[in-house]
Every structure is written in C-alpha cells, then in structure tokens.
C-alpha atoms as a PDB file:
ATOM      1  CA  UNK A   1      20.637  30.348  17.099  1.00  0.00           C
ATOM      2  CA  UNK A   2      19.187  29.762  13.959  1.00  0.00           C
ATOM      3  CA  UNK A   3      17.541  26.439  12.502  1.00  0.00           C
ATOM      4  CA  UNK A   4      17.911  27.716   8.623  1.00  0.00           C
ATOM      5  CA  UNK A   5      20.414  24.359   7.156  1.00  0.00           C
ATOM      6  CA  UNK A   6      23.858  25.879   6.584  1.00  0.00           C
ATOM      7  CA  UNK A   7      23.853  23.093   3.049  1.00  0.00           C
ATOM      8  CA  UNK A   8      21.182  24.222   2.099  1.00  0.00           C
ATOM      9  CA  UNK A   9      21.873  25.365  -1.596  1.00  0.00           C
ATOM     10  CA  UNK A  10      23.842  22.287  -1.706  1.00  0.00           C
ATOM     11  CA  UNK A  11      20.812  20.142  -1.304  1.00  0.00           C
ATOM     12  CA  UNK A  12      19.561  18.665  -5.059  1.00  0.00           C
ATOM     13  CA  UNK A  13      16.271  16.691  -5.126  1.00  0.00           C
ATOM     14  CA  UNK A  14      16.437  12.984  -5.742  1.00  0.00           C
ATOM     15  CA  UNK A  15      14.682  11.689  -9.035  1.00  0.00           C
ATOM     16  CA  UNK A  16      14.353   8.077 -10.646  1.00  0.00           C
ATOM     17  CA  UNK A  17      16.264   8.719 -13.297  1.00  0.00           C
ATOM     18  CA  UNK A  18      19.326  10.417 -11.275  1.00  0.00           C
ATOM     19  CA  UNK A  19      22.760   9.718 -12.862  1.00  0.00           C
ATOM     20  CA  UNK A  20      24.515  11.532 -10.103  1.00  0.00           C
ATOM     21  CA  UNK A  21      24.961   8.446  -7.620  1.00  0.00           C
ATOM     22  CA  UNK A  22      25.648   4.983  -8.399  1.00  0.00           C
ATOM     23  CA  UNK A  23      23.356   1.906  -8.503  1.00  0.00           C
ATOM     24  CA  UNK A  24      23.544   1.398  -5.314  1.00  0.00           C
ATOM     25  CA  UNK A  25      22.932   4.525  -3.424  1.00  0.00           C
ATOM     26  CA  UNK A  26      19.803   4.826  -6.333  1.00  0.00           C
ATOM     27  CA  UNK A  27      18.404   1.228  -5.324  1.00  0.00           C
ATOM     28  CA  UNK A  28      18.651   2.416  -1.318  1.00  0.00           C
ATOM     29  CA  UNK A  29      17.013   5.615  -2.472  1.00  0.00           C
ATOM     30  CA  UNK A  30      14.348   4.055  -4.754  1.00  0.00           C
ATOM     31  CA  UNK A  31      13.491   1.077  -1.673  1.00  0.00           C
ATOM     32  CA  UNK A  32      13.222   4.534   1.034  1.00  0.00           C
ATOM     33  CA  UNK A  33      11.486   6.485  -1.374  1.00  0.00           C
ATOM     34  CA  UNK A  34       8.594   3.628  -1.179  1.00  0.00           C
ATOM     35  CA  UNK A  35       9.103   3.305   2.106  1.00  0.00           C
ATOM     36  CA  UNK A  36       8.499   7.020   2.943  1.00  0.00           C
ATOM     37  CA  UNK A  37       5.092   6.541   0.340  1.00  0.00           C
ATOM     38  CA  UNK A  38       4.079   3.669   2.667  1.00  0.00           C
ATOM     39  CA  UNK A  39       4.580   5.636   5.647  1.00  0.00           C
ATOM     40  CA  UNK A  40       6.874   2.324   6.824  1.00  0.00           C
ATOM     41  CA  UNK A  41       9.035   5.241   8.733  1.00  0.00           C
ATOM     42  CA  UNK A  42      10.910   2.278  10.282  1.00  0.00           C
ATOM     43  CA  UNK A  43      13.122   0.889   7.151  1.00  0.00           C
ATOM     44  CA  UNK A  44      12.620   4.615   5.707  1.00  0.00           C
ATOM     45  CA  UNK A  45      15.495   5.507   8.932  1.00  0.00           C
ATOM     46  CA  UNK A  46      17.264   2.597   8.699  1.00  0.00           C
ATOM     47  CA  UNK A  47      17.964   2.917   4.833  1.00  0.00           C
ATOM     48  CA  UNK A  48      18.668   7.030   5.830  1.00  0.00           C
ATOM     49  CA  UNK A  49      21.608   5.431   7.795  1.00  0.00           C
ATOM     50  CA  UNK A  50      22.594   3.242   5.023  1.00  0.00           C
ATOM     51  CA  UNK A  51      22.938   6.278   2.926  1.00  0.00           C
ATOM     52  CA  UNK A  52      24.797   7.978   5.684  1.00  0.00           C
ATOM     53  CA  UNK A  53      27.334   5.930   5.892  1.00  0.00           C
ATOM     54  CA  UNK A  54      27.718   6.160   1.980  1.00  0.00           C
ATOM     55  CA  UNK A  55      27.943   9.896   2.595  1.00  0.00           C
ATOM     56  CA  UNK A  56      24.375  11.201   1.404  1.00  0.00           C
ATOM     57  CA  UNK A  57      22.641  13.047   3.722  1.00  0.00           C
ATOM     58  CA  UNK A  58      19.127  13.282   2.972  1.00  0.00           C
ATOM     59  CA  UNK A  59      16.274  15.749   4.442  1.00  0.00           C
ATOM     60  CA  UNK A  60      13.162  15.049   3.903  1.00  0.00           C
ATOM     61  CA  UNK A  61      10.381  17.185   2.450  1.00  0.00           C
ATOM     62  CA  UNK A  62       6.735  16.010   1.903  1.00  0.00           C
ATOM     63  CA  UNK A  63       7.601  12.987  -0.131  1.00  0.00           C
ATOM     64  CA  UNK A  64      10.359  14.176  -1.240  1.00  0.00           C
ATOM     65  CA  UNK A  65      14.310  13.258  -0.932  1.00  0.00           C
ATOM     66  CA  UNK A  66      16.833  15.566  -1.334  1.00  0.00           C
ATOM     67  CA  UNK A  67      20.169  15.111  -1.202  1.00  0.00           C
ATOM     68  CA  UNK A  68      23.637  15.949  -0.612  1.00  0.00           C
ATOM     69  CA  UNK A  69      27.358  14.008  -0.438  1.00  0.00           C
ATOM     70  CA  UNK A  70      29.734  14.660   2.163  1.00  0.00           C
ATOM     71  CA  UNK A  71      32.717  16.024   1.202  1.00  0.00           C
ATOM     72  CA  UNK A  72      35.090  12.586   2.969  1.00  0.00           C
ATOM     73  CA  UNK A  73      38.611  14.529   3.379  1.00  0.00           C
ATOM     74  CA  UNK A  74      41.739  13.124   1.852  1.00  0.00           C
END
C-alpha cells in the first residue's frame, strides 16, 4: 500500500492574497496560518476542522498550507 496522496496535483498552496476562496475560508486560513507560526497546534486542528467542514482539505508542509476543495456531489 502506498502513502503517496492520490490529490496530490490537486493540492495549490495557500497565499494572503488568494482570490480562490471566500472571506471566510481566507480569515480561518489566515487565524491557522498564525496559529501553525505559533506552534498553538491546538486551534491550528480545530480551525483544520472548520475548513473541513467548508470542504478544504488542507496538508500541511513546513509552514505551509496547501489546499484543496472537495468536490460536494449534486
């Protein structure tokens, strides 16, 4: 079984100025993005779950976010 991430060329890394998500999903990814810098892992995972149930996944790399939407069926 592999561990290589089946998404991952869908994956696009998060940046401040990102016009792809709304404000919303930005402010929860600006607030974990400090978290992750203040290594408060704690609201970091809680605001991950916020974003899941938005339908972001995010993975984690050094301080990095990147993201992807689930595709919510019709």
């Amino acid at each position: 079984m592999s561990d290589a991430d089946p998404y991952e060329q869908e994956n696009k890394q998060w940046k401040l100025d990102d016009s792809t998500f709304d404000k919303k999903t930005n402010a929860i990814l600006y607030e974990r993005r400090n978290a992750l810098r203040n290594k408060d892992l704690k609201t970091s995972n809680y605001l991950k779950k916020d974003l899941s149930e938005l339908g972001v996944i995010v993975k984690d790399i050094g301080d990095d976010q990147y993201l992807r939407e689930v595709k919510k069926s019709k």
